[in-house]
C-alpha atoms as a PDB file:
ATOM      1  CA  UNK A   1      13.999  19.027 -33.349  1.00  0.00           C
ATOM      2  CA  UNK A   2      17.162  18.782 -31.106  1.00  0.00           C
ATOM      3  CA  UNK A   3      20.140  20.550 -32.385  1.00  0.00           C
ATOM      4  CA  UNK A   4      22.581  18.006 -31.354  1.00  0.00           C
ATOM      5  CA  UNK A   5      25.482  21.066 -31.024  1.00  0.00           C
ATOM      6  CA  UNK A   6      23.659  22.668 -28.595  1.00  0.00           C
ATOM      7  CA  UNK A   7      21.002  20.622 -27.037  1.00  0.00           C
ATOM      8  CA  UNK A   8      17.776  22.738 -28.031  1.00  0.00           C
ATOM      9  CA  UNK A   9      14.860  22.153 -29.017  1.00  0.00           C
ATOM     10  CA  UNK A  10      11.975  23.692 -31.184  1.00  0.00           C
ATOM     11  CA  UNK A  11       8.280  22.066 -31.705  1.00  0.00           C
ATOM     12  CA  UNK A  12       6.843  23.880 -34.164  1.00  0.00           C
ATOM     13  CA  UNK A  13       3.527  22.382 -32.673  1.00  0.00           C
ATOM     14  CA  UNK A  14       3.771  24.036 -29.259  1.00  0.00           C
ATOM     15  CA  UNK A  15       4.929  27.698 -28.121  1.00  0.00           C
ATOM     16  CA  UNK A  16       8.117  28.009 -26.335  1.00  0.00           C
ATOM     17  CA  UNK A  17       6.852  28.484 -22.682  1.00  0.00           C
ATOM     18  CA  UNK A  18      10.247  28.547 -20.929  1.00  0.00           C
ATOM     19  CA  UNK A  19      13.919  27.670 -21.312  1.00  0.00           C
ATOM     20  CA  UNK A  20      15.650  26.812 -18.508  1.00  0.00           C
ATOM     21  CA  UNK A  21      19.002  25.391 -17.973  1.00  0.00           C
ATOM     22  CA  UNK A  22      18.398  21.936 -18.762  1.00  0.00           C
ATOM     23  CA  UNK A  23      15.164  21.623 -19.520  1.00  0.00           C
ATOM     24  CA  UNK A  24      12.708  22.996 -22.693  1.00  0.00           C
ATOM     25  CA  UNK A  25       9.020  23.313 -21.871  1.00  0.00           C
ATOM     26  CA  UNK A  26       6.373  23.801 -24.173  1.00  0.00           C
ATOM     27  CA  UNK A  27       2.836  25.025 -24.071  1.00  0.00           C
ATOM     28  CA  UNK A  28       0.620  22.029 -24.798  1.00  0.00           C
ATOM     29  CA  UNK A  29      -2.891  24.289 -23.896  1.00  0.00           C
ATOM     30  CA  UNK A  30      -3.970  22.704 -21.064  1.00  0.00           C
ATOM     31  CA  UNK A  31      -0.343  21.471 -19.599  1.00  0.00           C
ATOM     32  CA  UNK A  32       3.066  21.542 -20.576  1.00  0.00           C
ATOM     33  CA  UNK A  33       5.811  19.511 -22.207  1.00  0.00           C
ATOM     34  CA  UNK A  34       9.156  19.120 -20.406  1.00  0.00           C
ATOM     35  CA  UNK A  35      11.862  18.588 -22.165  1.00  0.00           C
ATOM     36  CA  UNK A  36      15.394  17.588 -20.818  1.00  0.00           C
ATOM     37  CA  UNK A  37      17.634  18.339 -23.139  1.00  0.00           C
ATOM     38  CA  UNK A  38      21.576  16.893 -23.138  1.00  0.00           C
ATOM     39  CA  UNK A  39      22.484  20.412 -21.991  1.00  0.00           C
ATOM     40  CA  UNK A  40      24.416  20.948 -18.287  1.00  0.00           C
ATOM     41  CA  UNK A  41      24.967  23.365 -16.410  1.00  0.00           C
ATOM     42  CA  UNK A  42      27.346  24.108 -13.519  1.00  0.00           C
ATOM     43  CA  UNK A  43      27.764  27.413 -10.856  1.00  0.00           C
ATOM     44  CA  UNK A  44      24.882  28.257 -12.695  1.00  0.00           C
ATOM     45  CA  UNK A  45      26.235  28.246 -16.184  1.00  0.00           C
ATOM     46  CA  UNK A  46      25.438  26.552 -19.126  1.00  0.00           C
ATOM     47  CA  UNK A  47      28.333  25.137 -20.504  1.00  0.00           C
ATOM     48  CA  UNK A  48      29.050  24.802 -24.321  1.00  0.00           C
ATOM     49  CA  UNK A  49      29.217  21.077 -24.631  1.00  0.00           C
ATOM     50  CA  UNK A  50      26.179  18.439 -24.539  1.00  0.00           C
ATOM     51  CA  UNK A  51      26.090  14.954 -22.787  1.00  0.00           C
ATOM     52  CA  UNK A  52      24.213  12.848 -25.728  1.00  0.00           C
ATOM     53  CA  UNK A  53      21.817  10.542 -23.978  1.00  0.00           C
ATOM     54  CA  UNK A  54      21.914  12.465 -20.022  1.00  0.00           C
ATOM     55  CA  UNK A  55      18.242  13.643 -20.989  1.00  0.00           C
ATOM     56  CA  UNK A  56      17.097  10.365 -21.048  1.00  0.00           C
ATOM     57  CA  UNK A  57      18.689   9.409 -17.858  1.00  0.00           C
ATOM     58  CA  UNK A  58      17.730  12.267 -16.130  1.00  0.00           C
ATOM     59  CA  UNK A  59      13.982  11.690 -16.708  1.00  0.00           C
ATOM     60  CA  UNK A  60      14.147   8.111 -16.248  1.00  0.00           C
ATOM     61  CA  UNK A  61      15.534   8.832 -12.381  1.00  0.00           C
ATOM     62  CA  UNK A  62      13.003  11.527 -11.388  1.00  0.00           C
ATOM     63  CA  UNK A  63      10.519   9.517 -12.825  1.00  0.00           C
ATOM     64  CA  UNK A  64      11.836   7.150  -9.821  1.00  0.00           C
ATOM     65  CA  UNK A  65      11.132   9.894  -7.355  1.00  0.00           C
ATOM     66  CA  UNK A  66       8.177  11.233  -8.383  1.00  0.00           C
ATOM     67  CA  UNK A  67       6.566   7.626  -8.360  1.00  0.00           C
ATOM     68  CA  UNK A  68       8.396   6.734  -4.945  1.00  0.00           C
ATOM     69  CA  UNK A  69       7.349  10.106  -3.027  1.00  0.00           C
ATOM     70  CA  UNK A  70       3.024  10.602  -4.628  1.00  0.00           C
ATOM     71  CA  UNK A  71       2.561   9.210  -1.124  1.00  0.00           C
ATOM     72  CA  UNK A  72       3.959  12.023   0.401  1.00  0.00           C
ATOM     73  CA  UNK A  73       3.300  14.884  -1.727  1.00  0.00           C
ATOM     74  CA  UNK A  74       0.988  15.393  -5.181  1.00  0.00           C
ATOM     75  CA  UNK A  75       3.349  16.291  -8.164  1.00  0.00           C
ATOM     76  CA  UNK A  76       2.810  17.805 -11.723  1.00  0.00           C
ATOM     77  CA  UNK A  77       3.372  14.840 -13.526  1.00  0.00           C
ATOM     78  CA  UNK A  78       0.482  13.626 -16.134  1.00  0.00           C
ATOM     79  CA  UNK A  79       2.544  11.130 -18.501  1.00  0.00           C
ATOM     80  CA  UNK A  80       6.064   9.855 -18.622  1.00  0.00           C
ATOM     81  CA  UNK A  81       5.440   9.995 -22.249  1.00  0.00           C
ATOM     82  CA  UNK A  82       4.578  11.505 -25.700  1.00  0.00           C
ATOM     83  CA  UNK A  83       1.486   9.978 -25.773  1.00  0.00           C
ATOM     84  CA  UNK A  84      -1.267  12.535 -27.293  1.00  0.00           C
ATOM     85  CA  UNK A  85       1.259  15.038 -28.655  1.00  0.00           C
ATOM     86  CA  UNK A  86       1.545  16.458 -32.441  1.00  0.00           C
ATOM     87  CA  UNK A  87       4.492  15.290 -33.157  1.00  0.00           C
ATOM     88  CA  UNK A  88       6.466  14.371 -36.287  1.00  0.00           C
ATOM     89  CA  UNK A  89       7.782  11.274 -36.576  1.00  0.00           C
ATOM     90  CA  UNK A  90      11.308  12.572 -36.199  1.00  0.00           C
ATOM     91  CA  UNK A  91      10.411  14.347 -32.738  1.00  0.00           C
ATOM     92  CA  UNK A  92       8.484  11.665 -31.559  1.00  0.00           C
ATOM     93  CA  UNK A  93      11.974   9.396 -32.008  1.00  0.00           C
ATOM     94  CA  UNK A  94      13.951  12.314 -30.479  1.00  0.00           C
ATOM     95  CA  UNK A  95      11.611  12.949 -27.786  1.00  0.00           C
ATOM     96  CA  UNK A  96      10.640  10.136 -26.630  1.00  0.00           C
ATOM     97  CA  UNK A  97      12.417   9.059 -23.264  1.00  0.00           C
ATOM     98  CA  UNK A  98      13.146  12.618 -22.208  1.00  0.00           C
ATOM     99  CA  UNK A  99       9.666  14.069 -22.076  1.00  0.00           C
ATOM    100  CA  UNK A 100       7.277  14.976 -19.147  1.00  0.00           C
ATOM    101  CA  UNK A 101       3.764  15.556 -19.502  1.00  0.00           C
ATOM    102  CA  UNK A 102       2.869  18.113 -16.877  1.00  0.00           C
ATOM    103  CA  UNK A 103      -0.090  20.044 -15.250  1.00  0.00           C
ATOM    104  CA  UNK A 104       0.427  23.740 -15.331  1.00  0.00           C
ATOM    105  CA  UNK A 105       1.279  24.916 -11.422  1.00  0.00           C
ATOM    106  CA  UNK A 106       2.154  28.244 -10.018  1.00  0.00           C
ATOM    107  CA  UNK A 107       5.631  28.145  -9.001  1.00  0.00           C
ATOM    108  CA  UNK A 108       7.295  29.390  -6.057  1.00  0.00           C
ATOM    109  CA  UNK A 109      10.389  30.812  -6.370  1.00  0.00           C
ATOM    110  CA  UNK A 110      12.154  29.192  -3.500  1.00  0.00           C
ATOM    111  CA  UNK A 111      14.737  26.383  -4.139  1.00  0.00           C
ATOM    112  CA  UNK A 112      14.036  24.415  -1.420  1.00  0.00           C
ATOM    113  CA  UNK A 113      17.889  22.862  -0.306  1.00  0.00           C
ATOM    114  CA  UNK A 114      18.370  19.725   1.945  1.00  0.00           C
ATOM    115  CA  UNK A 115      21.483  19.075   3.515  1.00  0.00           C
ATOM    116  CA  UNK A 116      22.147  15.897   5.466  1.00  0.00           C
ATOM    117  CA  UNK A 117      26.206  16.427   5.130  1.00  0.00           C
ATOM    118  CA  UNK A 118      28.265  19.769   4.461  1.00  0.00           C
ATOM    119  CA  UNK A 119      29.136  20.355   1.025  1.00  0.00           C
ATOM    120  CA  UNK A 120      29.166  22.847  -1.963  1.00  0.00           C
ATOM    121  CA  UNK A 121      28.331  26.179  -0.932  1.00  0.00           C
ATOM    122  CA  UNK A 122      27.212  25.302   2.297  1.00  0.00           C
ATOM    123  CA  UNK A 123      30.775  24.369   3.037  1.00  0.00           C
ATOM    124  CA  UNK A 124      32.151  27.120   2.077  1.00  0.00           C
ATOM    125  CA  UNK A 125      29.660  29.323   4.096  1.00  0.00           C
ATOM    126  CA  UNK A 126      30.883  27.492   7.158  1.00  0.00           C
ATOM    127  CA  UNK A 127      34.700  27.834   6.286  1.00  0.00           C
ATOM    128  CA  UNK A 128      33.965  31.718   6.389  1.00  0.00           C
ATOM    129  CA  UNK A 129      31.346  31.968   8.870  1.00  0.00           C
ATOM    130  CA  UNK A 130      30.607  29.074  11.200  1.00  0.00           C
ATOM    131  CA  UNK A 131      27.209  28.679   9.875  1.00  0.00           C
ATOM    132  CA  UNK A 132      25.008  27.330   7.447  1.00  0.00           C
ATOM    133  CA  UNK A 133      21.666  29.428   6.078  1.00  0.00           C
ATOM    134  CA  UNK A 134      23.025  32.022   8.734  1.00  0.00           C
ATOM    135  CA  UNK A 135      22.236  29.516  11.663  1.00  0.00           C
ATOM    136  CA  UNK A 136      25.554  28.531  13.728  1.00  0.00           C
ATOM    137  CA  UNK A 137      26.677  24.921  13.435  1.00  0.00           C
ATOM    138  CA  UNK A 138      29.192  23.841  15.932  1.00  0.00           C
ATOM    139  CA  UNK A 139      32.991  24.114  15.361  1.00  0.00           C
ATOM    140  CA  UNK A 140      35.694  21.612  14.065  1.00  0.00           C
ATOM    141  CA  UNK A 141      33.295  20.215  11.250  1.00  0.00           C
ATOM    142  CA  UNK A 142      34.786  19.198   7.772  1.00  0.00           C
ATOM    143  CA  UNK A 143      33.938  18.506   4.004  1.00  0.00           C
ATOM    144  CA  UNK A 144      31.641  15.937   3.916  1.00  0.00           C
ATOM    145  CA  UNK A 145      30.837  15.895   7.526  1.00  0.00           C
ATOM    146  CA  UNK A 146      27.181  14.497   8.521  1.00  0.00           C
ATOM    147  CA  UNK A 147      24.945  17.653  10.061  1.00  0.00           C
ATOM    148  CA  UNK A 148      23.866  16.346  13.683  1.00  0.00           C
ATOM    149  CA  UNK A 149      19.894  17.226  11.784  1.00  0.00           C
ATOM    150  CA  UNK A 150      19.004  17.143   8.775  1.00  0.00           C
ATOM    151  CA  UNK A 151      19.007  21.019   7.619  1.00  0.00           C
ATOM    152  CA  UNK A 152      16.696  23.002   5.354  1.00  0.00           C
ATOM    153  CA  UNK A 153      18.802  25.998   3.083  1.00  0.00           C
ATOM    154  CA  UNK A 154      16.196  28.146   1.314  1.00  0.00           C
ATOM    155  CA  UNK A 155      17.870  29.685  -1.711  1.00  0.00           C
ATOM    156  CA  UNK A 156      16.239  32.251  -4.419  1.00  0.00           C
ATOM    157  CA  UNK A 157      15.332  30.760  -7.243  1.00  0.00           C
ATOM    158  CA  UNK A 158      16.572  32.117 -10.361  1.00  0.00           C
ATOM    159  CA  UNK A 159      16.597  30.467 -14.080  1.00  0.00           C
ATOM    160  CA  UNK A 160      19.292  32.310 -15.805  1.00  0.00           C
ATOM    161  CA  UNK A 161      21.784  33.223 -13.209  1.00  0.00           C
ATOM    162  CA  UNK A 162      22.976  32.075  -9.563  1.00  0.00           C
ATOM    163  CA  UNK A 163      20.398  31.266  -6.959  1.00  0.00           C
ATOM    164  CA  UNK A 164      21.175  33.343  -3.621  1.00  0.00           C
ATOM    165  CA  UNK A 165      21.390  31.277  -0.295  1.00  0.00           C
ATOM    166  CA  UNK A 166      19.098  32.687   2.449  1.00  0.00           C
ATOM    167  CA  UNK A 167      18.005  32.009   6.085  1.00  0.00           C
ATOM    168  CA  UNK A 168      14.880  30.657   7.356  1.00  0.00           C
ATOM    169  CA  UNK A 169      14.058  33.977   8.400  1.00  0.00           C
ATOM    170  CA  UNK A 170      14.470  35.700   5.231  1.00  0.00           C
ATOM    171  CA  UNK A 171      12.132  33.170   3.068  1.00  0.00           C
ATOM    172  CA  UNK A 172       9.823  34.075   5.949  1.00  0.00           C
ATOM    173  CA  UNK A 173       9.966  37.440   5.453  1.00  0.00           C
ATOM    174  CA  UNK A 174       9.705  36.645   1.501  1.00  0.00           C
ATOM    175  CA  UNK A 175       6.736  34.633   1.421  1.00  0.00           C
ATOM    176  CA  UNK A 176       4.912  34.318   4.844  1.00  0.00           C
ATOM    177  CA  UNK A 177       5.833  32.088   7.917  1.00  0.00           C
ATOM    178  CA  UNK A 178       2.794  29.423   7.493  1.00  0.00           C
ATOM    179  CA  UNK A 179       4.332  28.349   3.742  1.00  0.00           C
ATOM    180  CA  UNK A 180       7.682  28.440   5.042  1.00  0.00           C
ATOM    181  CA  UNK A 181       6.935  25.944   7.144  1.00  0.00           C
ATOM    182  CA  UNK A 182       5.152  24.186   5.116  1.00  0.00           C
ATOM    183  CA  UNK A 183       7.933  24.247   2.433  1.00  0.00           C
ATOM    184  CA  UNK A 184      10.355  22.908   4.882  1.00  0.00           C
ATOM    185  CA  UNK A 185       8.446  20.164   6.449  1.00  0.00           C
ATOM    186  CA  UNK A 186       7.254  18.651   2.795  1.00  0.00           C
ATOM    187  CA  UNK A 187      10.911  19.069   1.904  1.00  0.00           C
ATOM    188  CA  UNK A 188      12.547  17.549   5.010  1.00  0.00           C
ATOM    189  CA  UNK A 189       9.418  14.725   4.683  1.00  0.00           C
ATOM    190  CA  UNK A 190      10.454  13.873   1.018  1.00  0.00           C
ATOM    191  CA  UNK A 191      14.512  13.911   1.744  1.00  0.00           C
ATOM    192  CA  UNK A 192      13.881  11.292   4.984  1.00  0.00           C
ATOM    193  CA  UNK A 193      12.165   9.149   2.290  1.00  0.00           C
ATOM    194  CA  UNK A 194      14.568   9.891  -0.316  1.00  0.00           C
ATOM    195  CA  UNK A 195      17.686   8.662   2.032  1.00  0.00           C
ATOM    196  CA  UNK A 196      16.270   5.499   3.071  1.00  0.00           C
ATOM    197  CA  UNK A 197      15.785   4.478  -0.896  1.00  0.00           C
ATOM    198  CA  UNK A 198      19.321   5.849  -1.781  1.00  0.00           C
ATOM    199  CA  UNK A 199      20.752   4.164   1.412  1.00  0.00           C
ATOM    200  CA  UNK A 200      19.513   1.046  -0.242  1.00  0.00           C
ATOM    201  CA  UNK A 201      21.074   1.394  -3.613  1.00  0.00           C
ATOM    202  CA  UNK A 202      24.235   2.038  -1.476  1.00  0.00           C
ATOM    203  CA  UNK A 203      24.430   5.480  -2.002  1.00  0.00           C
ATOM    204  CA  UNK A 204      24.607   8.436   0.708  1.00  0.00           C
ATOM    205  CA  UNK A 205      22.217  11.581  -0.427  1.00  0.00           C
ATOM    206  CA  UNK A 206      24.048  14.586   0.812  1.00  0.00           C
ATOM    207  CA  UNK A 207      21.856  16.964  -0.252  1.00  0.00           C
ATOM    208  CA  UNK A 208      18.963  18.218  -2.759  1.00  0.00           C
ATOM    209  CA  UNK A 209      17.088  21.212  -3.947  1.00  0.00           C
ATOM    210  CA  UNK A 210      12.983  20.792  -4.471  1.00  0.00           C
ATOM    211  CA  UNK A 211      10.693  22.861  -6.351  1.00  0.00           C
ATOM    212  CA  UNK A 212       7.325  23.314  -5.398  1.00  0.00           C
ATOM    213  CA  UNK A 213       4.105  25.123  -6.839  1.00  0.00           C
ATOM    214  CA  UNK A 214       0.175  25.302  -6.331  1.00  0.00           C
ATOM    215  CA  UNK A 215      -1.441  23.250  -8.877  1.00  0.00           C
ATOM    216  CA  UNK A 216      -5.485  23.750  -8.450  1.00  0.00           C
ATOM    217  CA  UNK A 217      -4.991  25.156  -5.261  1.00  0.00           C
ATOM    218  CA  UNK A 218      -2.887  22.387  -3.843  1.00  0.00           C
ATOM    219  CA  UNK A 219       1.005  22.099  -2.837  1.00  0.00           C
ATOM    220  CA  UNK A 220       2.598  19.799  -5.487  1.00  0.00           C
ATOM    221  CA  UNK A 221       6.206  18.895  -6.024  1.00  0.00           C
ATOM    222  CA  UNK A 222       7.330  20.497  -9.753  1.00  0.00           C
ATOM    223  CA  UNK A 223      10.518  20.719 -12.496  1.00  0.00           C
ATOM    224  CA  UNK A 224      12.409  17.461 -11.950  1.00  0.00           C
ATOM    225  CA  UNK A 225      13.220  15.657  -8.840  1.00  0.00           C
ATOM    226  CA  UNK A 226      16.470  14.212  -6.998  1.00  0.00           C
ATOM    227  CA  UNK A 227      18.550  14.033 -10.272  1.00  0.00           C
ATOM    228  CA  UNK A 228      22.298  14.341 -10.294  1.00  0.00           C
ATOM    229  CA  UNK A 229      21.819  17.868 -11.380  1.00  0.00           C
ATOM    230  CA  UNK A 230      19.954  18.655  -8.060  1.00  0.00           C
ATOM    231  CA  UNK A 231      21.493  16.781  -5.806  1.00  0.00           C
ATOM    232  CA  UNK A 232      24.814  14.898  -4.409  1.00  0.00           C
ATOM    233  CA  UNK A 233      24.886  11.251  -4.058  1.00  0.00           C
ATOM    234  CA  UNK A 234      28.320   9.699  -2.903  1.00  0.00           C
ATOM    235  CA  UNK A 235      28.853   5.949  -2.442  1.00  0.00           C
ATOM    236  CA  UNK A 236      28.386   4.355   1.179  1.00  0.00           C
ATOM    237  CA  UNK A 237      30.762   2.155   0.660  1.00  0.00           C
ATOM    238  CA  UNK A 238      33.891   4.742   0.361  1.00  0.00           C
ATOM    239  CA  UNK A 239      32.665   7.853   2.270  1.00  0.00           C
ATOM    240  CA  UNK A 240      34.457   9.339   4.864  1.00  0.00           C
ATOM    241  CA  UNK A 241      34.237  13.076   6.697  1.00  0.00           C
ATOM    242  CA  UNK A 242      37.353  14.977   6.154  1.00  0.00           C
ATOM    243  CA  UNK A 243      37.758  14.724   1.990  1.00  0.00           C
ATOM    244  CA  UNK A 244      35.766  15.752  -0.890  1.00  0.00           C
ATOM    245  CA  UNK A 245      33.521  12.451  -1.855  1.00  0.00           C
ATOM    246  CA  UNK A 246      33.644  11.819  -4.895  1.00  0.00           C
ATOM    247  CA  UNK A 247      29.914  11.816  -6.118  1.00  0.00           C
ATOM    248  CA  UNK A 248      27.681  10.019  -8.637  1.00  0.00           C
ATOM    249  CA  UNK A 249      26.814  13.387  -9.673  1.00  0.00           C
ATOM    250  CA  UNK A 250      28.253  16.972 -11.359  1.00  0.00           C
ATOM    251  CA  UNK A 251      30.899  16.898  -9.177  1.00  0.00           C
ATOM    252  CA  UNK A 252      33.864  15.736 -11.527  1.00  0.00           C
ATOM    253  CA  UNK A 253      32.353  18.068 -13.711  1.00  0.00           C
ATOM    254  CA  UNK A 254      32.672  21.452 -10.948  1.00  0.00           C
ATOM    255  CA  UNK A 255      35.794  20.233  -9.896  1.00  0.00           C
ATOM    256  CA  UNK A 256      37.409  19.997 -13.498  1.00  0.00           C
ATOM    257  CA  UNK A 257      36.038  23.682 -13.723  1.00  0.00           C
ATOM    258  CA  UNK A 258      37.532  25.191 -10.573  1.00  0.00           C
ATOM    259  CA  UNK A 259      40.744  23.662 -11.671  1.00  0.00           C
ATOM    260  CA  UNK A 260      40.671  25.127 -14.689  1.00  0.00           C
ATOM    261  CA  UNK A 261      40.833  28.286 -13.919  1.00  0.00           C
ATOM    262  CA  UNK A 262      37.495  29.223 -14.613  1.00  0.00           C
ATOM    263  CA  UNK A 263      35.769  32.336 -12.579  1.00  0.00           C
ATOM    264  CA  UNK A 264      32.173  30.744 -12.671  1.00  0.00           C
ATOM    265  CA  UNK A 265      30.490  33.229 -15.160  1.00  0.00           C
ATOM    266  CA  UNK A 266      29.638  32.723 -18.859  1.00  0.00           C
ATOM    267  CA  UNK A 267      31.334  31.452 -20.962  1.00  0.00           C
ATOM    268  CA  UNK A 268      31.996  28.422 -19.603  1.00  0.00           C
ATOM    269  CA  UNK A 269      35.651  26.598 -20.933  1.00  0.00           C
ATOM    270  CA  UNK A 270      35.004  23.190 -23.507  1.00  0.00           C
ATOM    271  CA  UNK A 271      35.102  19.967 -21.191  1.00  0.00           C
ATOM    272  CA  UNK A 272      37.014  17.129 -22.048  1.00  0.00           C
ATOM    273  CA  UNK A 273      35.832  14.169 -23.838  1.00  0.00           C
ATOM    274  CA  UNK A 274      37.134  12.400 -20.811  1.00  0.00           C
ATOM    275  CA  UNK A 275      35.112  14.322 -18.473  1.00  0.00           C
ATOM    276  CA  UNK A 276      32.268  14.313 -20.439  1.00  0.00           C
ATOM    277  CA  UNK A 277      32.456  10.454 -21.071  1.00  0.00           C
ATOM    278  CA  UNK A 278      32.450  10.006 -17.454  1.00  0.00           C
ATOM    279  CA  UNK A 279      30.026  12.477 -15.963  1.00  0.00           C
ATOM    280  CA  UNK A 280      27.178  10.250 -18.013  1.00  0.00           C
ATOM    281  CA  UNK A 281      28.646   6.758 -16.129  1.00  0.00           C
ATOM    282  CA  UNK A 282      28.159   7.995 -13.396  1.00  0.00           C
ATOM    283  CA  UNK A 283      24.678   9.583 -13.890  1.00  0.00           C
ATOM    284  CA  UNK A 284      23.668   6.064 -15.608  1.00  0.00           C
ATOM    285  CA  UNK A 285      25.637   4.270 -12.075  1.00  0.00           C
ATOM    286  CA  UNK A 286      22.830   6.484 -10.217  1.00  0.00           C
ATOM    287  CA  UNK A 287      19.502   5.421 -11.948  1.00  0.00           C
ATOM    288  CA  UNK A 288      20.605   1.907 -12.609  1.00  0.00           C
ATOM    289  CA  UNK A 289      21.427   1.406  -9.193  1.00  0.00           C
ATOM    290  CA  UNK A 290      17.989   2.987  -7.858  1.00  0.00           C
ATOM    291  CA  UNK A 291      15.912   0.346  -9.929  1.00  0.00           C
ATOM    292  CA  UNK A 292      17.847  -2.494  -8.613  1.00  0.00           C
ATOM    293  CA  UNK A 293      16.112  -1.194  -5.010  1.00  0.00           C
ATOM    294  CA  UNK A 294      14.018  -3.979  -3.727  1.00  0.00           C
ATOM    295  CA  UNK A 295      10.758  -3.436  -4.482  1.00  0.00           C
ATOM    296  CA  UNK A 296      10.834  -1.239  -7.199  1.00  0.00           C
ATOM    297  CA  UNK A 297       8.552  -0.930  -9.914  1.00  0.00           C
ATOM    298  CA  UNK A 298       8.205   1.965 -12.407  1.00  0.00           C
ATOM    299  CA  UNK A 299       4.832   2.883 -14.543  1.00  0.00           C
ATOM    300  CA  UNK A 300       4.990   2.659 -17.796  1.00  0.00           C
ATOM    301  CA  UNK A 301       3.010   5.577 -17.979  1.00  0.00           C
ATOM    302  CA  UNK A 302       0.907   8.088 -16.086  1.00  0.00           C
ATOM    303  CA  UNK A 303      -2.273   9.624 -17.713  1.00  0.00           C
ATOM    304  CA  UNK A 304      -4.401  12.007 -15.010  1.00  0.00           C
ATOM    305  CA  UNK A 305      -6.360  14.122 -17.677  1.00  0.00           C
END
């Protein structure tokens, strides 16, 4: 059941598999149970409050993705539901909405990062350096400015602490040249998709992180997909190079951090109501505004077993 002053959650059903920032996955056997939980996380960190009702939304919008890019790549996903599972009827009501059915992949510990604009820590890279994944990007760029390509920023992927930015080179090095390229292309594929959806819901996608894994041999998109907690959307309408944009995203949330005084290891300070309160608008603004695409239909429910 979901401890609603912390956002976990135990099924005494099905083995804790993992317990990541966000999300709670199970061991269903044959697949796995994903979980997002109201938790969030920022630099890294979990913080100590909960948004009630973001696990939902989160689902609901990389449900989007994951039904608007099986074109492009195969993903994990086997229901959008709790169809089939064990469950009380106490976790079926406090499941249901925020669960994944998925197929059991092996994971590659890459986060695959996007960036169509310069922002976050690829910013701040640049301020110090010039660069971005240790390749040079010309001077007299700002916040926010729009990357003459459409770059691909390996980072390390790591569940409890910070990922660690690397170059092209390095994930070569890591993991051999042919899936490094193959890693970026699918990436760089799905993000050229990706922007021409957002772009229709009036939104600009700055950038995203993927996660991908072998599932029966085969490269599949994993985890979730082009949330708010994976990526930056900023409104079209507003944007311009030269300020921070103020995103649909956890951006209020990191910049009400920083402010504070906070130096980005655990624990994390108590956000505001206020803060909190808006951070789930604005999440909501994102997947209400991606079903109103033209076009758009979502699956009530997925069932590949």
């Amino acid at each position: 059941m979901i401890d609603a002053g912390v956002g976990e959650v135990s099924l005494e059903q099905y083995p804790l598999w993992r317990r990541g920032k966000v999300r709670d996955v199970f061991d269903a056997g044959d697949h796995l149970v994903f979980v997002a939980t109201d938790r969030v996380s920022a630099f890294d960190v979990i913080l100590p409050n909960i948004i009630a009702g973001k696990g939902q939304v989160l689902t609901n919008i990389s449900q989007f993705w994951f039904e608007a890019t099986e074109h492009l790549c195969p993903n994990h996903v086997v229901a959008y539901n709790i169809t089939g599972l064990d469950l009380d009827p106490v976790e079926a009501e406090e499941l249901e909405g925020r669960t994944m059915q998925v197929k059991k992949a092996e994971r590659i510990d890459v986060e695959c990062v996007v960036r169509a604009h310069l922002a976050g820590s690829g910013w701040a890279e640049y301020q110090n350096t010039g660069t971005l994944a240790s390749e040079p990007l010309p001077r007299g760029l700002s916040i926010g400015s729009q990357l003459a390509e459409t770059r691909f920023t390996p980072a390390t992927k790591n569940d409890t602490g910070h990922d660690v930015n690397i170059s092209r080179a390095v994930l070569s090095s890591m993991i051999g040249e042919d899936l490094a390229q193959r890693l970026e292309q699918m990436s760089l594929t799905i993000f050229d998709q990706a922007q021409r959806i957002a772009g229709g819901a009036g939104f600009i996608l700055a950038d995203t992180k993927f996660e991908f894994g072998y599932i029966d041999g085969q490269l599949s998109l994993i985890d979730e997909v082009l949330t708010p907690d994976s990526s930056r959307y900023w409104d079209a309408s507003t944007f311009h190079a030269g300020t921070a944009p103020p995103g649909y995203d956890k951006q209020e949330i990191r910049d009400w951090l920083v402010a504070s005084g906070w130096d980005k290891e655990p624990p994390a300070p108590m956000l505001p109501t206020e803060i909190v309160g808006a951070a789930l608008e604005r999440y909501t603004m994102v997947r209400d505004r991606l079903r109103q695409t033209p076009n758009h239909t979502t699956k009530t429910g997925v069932s590949a077993r």
